[in-house]
N, C-alpha and C. Protein backbone atom coordinates (compact mmCIF):
# COMPACT_ATOMS: atom_id res chain seq x y z
N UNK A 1 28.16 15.49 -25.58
CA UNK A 1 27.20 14.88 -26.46
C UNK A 1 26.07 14.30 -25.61
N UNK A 2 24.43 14.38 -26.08
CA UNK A 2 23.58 13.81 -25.48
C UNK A 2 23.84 12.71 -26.04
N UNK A 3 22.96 11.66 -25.28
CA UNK A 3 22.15 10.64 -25.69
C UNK A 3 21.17 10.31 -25.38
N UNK A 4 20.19 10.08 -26.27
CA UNK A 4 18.60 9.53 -25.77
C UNK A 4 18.70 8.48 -25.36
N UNK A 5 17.68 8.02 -24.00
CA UNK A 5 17.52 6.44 -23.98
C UNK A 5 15.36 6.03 -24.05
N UNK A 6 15.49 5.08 -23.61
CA UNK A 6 14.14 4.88 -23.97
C UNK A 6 13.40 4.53 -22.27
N UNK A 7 12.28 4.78 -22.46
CA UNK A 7 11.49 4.45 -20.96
C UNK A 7 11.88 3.43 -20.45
N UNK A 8 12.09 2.14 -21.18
CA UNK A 8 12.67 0.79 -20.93
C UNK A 8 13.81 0.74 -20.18
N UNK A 9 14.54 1.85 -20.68
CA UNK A 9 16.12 1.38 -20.26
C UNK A 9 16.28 2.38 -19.07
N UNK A 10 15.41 3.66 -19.04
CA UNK A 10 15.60 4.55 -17.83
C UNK A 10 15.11 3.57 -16.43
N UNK A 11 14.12 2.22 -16.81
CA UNK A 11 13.72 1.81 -15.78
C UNK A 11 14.60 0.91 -15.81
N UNK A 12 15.05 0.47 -16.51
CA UNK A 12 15.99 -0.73 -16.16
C UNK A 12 15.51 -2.09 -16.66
N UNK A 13 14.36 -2.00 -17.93
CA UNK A 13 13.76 -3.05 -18.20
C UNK A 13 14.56 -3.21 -19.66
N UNK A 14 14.39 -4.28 -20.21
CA UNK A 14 14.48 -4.47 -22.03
C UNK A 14 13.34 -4.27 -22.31
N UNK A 15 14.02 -3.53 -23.85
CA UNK A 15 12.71 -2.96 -24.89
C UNK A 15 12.13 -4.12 -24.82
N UNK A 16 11.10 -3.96 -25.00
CA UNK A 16 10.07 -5.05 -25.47
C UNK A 16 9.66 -5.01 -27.24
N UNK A 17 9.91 -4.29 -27.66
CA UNK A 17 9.89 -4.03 -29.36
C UNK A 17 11.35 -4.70 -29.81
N UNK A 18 12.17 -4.36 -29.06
CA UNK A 18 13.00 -5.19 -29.25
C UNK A 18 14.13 -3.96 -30.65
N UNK A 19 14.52 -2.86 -30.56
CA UNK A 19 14.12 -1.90 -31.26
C UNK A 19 15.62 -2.27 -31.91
N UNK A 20 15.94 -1.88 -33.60
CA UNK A 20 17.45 -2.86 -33.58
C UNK A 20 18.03 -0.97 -33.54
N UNK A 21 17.38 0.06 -33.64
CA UNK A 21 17.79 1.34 -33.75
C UNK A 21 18.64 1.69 -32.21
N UNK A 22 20.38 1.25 -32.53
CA UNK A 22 20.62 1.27 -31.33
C UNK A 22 21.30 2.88 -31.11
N UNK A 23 22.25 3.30 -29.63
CA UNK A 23 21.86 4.37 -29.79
C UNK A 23 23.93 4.80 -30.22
N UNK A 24 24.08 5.56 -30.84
CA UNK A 24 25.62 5.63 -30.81
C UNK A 24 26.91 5.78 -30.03
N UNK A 25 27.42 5.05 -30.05
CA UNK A 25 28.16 4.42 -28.79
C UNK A 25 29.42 5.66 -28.87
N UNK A 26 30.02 5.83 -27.47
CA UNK A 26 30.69 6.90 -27.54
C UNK A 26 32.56 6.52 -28.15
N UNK A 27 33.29 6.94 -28.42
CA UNK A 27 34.60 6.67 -29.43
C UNK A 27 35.17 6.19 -27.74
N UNK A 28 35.70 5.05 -28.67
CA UNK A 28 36.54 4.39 -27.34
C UNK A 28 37.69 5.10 -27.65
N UNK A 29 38.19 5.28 -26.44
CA UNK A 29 39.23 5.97 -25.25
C UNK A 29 40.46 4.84 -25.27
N UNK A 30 41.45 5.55 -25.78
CA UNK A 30 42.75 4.65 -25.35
C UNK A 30 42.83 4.46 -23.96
N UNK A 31 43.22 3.42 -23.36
CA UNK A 31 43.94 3.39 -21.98
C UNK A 31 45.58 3.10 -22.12
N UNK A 32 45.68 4.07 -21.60
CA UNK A 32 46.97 4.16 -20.96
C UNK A 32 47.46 3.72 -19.58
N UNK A 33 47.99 2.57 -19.81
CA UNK A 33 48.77 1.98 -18.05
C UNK A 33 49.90 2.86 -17.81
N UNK A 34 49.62 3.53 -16.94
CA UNK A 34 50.39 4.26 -15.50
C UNK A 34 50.96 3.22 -15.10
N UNK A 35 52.03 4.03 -14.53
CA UNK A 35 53.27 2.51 -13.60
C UNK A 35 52.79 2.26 -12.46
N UNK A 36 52.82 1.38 -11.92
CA UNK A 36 52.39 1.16 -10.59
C UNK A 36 52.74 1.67 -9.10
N UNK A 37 52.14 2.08 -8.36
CA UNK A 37 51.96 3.11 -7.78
C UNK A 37 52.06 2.31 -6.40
N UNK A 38 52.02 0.92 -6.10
CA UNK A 38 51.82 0.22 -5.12
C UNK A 38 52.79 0.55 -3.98
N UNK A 39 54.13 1.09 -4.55
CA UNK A 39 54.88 0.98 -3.36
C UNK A 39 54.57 2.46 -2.43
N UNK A 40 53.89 3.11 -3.18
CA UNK A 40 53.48 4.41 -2.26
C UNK A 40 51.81 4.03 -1.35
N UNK A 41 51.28 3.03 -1.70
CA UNK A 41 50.16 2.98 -0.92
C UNK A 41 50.52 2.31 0.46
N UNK A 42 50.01 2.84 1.43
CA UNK A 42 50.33 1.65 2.74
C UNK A 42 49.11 0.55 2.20
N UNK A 43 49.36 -0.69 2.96
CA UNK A 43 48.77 -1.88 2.97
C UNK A 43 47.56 -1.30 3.88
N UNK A 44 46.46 -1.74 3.80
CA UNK A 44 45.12 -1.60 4.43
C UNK A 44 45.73 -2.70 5.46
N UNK A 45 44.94 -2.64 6.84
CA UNK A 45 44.09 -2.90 7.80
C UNK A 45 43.67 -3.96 7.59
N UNK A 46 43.79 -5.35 8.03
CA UNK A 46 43.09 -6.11 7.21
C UNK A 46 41.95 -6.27 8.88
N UNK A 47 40.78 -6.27 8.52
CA UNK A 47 39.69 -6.25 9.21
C UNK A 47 38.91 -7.52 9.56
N UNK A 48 38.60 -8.08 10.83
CA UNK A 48 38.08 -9.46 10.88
C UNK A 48 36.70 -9.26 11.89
N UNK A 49 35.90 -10.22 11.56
CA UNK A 49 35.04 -10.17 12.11
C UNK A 49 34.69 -10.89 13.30
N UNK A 50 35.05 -10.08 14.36
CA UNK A 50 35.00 -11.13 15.81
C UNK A 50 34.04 -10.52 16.82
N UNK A 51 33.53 -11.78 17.16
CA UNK A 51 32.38 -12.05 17.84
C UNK A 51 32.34 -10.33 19.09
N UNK A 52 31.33 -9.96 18.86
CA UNK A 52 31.22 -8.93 20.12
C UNK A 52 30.41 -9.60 21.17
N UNK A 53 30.89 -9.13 22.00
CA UNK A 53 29.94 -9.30 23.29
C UNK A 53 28.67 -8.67 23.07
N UNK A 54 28.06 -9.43 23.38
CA UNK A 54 26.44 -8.72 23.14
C UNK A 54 25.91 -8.08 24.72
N UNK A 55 26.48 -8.56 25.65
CA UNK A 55 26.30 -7.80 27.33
C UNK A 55 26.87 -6.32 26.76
N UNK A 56 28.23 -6.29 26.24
CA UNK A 56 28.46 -4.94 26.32
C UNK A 56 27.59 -4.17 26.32
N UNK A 57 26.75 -3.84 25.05
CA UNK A 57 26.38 -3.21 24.33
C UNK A 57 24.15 -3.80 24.76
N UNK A 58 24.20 -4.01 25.64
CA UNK A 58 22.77 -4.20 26.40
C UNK A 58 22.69 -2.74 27.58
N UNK A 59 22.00 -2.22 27.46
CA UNK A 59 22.31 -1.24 28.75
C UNK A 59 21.56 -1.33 29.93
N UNK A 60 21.84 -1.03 31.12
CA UNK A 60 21.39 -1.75 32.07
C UNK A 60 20.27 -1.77 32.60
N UNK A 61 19.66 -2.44 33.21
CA UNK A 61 18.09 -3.14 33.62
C UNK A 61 17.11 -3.09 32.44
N UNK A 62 17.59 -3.51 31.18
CA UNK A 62 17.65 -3.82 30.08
C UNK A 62 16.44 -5.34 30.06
N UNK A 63 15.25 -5.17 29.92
CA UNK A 63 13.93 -6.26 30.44
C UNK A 63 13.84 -6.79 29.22
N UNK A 64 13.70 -5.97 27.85
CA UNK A 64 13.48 -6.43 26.84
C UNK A 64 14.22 -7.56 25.92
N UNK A 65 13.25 -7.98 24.80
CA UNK A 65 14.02 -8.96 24.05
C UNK A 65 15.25 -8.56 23.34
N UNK A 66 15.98 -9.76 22.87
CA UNK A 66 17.21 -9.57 22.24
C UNK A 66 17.03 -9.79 20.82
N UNK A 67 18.29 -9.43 19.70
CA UNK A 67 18.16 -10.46 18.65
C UNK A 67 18.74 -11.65 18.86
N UNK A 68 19.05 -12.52 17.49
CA UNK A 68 20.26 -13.22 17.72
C UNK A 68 21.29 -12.50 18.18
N UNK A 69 21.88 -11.54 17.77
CA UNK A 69 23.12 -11.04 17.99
C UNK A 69 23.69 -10.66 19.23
N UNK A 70 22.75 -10.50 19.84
CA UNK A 70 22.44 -10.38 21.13
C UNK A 70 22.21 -9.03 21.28
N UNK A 71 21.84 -7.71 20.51
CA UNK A 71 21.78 -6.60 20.35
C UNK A 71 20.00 -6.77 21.10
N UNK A 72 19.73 -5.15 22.07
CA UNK A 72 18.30 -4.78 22.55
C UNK A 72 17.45 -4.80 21.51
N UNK A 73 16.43 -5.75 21.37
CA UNK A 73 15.18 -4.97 20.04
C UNK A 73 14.71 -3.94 21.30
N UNK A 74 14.29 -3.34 20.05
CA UNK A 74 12.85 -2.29 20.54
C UNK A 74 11.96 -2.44 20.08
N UNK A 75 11.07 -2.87 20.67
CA UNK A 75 10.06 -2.97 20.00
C UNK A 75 8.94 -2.15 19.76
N UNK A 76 8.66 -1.00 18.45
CA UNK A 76 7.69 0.15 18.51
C UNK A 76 6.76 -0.19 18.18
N UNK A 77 6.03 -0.88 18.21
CA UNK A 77 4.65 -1.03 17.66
C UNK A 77 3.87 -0.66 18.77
N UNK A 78 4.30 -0.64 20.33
CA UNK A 78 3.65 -0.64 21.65
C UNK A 78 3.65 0.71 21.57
N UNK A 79 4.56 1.70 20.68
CA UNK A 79 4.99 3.24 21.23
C UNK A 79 4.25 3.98 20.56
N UNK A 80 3.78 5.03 20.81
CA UNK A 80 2.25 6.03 19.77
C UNK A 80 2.72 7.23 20.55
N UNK A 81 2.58 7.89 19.77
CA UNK A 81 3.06 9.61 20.52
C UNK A 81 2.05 10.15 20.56
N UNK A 82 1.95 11.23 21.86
CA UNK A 82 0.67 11.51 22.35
C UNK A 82 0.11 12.67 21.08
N UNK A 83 0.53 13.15 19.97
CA UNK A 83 -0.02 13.53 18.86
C UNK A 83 -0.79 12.76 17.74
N UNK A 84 -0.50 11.53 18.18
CA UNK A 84 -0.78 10.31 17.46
C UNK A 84 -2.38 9.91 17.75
N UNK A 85 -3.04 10.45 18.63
CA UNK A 85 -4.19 9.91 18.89
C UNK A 85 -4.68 8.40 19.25
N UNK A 86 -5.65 8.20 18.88
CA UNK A 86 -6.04 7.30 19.00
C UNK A 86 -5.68 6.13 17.50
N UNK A 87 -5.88 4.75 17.56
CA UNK A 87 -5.14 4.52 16.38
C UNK A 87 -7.14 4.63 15.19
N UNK A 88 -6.79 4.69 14.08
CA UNK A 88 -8.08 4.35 13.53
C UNK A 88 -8.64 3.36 13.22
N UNK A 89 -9.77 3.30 13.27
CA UNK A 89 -10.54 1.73 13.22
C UNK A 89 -11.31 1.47 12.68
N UNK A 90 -11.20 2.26 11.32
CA UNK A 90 -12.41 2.28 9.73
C UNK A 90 -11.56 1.89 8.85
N UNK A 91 -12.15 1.28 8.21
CA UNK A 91 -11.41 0.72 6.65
C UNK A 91 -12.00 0.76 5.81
N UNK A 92 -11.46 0.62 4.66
CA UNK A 92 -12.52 0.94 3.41
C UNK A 92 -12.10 -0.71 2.93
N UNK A 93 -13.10 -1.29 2.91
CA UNK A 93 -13.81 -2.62 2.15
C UNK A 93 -13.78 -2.68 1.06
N UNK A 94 -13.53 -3.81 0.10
CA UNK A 94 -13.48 -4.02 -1.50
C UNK A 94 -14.77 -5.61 -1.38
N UNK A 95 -15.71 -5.09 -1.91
CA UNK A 95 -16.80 -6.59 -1.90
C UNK A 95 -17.74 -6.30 -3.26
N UNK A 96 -17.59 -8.40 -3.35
CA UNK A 96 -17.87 -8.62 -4.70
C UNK A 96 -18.53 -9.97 -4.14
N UNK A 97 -19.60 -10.31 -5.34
CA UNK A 97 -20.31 -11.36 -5.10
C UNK A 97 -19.55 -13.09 -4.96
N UNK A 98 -19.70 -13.58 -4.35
CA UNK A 98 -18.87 -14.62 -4.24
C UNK A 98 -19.36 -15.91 -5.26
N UNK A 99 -18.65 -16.73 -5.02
CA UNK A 99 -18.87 -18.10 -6.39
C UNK A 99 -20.28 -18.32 -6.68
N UNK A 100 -21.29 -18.59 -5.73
CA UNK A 100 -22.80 -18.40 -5.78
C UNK A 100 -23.47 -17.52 -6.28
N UNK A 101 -22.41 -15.84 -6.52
CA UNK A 101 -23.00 -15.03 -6.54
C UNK A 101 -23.92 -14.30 -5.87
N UNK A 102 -23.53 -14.41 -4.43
CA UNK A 102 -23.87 -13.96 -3.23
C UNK A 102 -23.28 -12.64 -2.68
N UNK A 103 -24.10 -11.80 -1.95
CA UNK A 103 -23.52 -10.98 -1.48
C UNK A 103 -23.55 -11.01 0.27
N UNK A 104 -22.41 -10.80 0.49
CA UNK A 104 -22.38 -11.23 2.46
C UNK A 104 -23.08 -9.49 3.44
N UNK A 105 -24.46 -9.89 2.91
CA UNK A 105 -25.52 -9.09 3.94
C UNK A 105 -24.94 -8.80 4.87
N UNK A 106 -24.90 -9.72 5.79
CA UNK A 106 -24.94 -9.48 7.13
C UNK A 106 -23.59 -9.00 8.00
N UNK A 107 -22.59 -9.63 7.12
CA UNK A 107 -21.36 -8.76 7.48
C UNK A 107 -21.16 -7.57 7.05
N UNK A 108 -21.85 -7.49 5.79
CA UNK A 108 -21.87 -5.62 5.10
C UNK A 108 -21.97 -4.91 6.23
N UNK A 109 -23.44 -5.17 6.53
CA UNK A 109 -24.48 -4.46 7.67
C UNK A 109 -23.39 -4.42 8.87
N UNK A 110 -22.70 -5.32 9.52
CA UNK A 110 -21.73 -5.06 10.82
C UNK A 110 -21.03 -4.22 10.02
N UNK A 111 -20.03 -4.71 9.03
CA UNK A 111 -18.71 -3.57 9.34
C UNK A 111 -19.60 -2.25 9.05
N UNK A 112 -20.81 -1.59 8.04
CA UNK A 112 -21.08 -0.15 7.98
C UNK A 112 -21.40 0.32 9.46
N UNK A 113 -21.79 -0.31 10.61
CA UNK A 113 -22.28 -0.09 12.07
C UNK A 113 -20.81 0.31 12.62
N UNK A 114 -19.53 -0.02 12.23
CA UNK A 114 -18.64 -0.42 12.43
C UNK A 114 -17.69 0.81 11.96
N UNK A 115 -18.51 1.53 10.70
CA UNK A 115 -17.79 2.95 10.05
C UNK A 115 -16.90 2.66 9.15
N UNK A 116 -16.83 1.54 8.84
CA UNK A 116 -16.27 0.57 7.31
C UNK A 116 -16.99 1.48 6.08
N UNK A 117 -15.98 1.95 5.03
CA UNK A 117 -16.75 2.19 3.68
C UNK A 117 -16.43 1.27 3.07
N UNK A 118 -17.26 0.75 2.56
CA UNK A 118 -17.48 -0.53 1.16
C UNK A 118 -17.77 -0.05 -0.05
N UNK A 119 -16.82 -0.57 -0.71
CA UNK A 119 -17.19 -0.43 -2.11
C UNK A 119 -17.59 -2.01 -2.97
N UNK A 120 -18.88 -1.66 -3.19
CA UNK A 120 -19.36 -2.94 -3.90
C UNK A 120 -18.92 -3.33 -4.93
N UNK A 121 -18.74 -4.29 -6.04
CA UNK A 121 -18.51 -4.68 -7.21
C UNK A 121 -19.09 -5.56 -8.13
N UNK A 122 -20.27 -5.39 -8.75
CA UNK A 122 -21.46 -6.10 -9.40
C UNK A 122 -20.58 -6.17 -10.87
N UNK A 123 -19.35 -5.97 -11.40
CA UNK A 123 -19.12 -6.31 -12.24
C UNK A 123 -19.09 -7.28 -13.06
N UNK A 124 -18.56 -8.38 -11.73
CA UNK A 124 -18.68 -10.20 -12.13
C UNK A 124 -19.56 -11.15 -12.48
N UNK A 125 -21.13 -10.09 -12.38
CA UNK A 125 -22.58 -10.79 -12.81
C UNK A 125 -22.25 -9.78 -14.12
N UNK A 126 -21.98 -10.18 -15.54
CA UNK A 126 -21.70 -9.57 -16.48
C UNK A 126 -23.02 -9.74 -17.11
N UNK A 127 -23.51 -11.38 -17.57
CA UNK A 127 -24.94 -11.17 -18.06
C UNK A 127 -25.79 -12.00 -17.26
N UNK A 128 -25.87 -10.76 -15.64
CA UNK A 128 -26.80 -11.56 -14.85
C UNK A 128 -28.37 -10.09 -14.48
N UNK A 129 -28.20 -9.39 -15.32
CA UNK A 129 -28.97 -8.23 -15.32
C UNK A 129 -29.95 -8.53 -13.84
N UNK A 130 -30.70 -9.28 -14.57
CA UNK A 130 -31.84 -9.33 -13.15
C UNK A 130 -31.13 -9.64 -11.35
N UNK A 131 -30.21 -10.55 -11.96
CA UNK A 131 -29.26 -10.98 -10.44
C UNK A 131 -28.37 -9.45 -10.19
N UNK A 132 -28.23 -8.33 -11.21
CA UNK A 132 -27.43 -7.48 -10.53
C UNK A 132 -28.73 -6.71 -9.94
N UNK A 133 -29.74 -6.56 -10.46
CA UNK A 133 -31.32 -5.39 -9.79
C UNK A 133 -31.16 -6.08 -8.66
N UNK A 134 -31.66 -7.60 -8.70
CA UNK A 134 -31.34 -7.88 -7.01
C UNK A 134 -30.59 -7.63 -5.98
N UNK A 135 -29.33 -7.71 -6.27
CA UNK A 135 -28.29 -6.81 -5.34
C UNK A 135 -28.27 -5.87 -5.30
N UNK A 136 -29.09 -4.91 -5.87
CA UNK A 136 -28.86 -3.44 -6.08
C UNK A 136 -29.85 -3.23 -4.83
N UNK A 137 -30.79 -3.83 -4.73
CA UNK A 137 -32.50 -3.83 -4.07
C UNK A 137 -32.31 -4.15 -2.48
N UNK A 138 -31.03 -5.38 -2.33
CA UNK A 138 -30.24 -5.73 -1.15
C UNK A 138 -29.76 -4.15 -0.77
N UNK A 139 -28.82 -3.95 -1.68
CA UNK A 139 -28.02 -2.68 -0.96
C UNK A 139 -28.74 -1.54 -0.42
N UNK A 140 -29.54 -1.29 -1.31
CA UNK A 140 -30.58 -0.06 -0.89
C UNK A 140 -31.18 -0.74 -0.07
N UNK A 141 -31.91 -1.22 0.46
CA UNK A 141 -32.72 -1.92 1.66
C UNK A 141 -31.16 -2.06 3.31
N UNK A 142 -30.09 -2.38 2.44
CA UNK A 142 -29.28 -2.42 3.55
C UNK A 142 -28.96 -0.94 3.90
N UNK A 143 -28.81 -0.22 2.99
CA UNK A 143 -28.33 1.60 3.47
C UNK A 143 -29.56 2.53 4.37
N UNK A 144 -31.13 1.84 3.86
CA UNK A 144 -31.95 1.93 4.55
C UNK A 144 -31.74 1.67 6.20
N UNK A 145 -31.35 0.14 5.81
CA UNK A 145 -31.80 -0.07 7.46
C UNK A 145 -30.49 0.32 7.87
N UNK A 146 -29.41 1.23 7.20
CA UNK A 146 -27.96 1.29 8.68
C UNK A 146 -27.92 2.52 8.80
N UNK A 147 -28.99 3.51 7.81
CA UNK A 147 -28.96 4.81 7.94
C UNK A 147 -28.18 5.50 7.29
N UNK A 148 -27.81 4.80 5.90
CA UNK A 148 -26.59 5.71 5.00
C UNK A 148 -27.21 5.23 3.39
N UNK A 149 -26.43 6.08 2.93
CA UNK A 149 -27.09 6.18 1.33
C UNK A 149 -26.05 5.28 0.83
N UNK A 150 -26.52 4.93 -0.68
CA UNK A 150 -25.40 4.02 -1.62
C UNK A 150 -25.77 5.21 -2.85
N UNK A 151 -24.15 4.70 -3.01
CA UNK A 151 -23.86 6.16 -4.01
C UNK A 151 -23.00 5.51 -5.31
N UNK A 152 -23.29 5.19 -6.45
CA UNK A 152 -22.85 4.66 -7.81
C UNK A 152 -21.56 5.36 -7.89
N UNK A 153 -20.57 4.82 -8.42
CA UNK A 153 -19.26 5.34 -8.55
C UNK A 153 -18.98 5.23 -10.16
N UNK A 154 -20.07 3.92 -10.85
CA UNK A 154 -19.67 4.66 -12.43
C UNK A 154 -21.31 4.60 -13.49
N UNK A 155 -21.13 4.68 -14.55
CA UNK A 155 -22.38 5.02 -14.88
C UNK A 155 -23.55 4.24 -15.08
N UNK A 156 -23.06 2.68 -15.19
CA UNK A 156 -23.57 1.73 -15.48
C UNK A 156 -24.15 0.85 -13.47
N UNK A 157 -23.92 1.75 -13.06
CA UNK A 157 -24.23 1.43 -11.49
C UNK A 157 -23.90 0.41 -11.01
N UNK A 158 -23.18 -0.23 -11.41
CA UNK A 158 -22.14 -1.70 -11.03
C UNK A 158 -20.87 -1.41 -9.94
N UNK A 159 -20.42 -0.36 -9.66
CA UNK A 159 -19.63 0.04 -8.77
C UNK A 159 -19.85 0.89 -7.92
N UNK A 160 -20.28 0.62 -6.85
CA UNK A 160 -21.26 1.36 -5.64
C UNK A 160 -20.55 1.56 -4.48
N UNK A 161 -21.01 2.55 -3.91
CA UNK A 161 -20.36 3.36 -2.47
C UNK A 161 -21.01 3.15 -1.59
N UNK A 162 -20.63 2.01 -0.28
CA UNK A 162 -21.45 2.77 0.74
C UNK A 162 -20.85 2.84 1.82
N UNK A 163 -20.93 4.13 2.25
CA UNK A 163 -20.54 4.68 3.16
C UNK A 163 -20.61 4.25 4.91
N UNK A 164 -19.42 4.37 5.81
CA UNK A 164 -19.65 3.95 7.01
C UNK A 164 -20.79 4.98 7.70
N UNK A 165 -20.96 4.45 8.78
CA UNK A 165 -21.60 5.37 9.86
C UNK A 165 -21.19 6.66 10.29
N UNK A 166 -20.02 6.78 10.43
CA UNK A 166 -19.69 8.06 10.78
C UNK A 166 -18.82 8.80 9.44
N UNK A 167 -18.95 8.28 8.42
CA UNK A 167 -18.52 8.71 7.51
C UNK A 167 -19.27 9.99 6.33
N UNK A 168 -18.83 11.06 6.26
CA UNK A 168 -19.77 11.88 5.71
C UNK A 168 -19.39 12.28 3.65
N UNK A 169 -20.68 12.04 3.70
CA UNK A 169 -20.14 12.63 2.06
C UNK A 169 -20.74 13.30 1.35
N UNK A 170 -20.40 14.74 0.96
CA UNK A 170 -20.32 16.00 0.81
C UNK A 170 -20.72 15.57 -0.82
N UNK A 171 -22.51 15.19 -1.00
CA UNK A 171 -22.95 15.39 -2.74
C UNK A 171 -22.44 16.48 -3.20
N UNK A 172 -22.64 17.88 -2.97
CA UNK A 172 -22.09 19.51 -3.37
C UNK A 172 -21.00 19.24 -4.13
N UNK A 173 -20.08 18.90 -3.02
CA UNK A 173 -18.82 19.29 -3.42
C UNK A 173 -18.18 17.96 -4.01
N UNK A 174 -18.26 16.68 -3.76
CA UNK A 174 -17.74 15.15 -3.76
C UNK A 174 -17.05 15.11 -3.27
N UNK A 175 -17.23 15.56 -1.89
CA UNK A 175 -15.75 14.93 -1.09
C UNK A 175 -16.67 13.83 0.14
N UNK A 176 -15.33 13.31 0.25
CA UNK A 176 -15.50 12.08 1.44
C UNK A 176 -14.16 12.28 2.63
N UNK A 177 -15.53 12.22 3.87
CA UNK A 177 -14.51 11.91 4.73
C UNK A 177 -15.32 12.06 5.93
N UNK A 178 -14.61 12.27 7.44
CA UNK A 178 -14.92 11.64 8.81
C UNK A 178 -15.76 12.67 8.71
N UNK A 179 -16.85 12.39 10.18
CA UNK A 179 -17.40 13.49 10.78
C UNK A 179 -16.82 14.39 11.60
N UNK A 180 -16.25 15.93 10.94
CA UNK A 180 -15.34 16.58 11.65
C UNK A 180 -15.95 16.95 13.46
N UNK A 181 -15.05 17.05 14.08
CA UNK A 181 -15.63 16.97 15.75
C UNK A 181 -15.72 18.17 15.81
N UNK A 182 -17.47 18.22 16.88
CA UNK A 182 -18.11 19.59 17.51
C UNK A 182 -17.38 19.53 18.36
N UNK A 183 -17.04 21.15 18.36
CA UNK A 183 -16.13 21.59 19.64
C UNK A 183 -17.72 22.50 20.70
């Protein structure tokens, strides 16, 4: 026999409707007690937990830190495999006008020098029309002077792209991404 369940319960949440259509429960099953079987099991092992030596288990000329336990960390964050390159050092930025309704110029301008893509967010001046033209007038004057375009992401031009320095973006097609390397 199937049974349906609901999105709620596949995730592991309660309905939230609270639904009283419950679902039909399957015919309970006699149990039957079997005789006990104990004298055929051996007794387990009973298992305790005692202290290990933590030297054992260090291997030798062993420089690095320990845990508590006294077990080797390793520590990988130092380790990069030579397929691994170099690590990357662009991020993509989330910026929005702050309590003043300010926009931070001058750090824009570093991180795009920097190959940072920013995405602006003029949403929060809701009825500041003229205060959003102004930031709009900032941005374009800033893509001017860093040498990259600002590119609207929805229709009402409140959610804007601008692109890092070495970052290329393909109007044709809409794609984004690095400047692939001249061989």
């Amino acid at each position: 026999m199937i049974y349906m369940a609901t999105l709620w319960q596949f995730f592991g949440f309660p309905d939230p409707e609270g639904n009283t259509n419950k679902m039909p429960q399957p015919p309970q099953e006699t149990v039957i007690e079997a005789e006990s079987v104990e004298s055929e099991v051996a007794p387990l092992e009973e298992i305790t937990d005692a202290p290990h030596s933590g030297t054992s288990t260090i291997p030798r000329g062993w420089t690095g830190p320990l845990t508590p336990d006294g077990e080797p960390f390793h520590d990988m964050d130092a380790y990069t495999h030579p397929s691994m390159g170099a690590k990357i050092r662009t991020a993509l930025r989330y910026v929005r006008p702050d309590s003043m309704h300010r926009l931070p110029i001058q750090g824009m301008h570093q991180r795009i020098q920097q190959g940072d893509t920013l995405i602006v967010d003029l949403r929060p001046l809701i009825h500041m029309d003229a205060h959003k033209d102004a930031c709009r007038r900032q941005l374009r004057h800033l893509g001017e002077e860093s040498g990259v375009s600002v590119f609207a992401l929805d229709l009402e031009n409140q959610l804007l792209l601008i692109p890092g320095v070495d970052v290329v973006v393909d109007v044709s097609k809409h794609e984004l991404g690095l400047i692939p390397v001249l061989l």
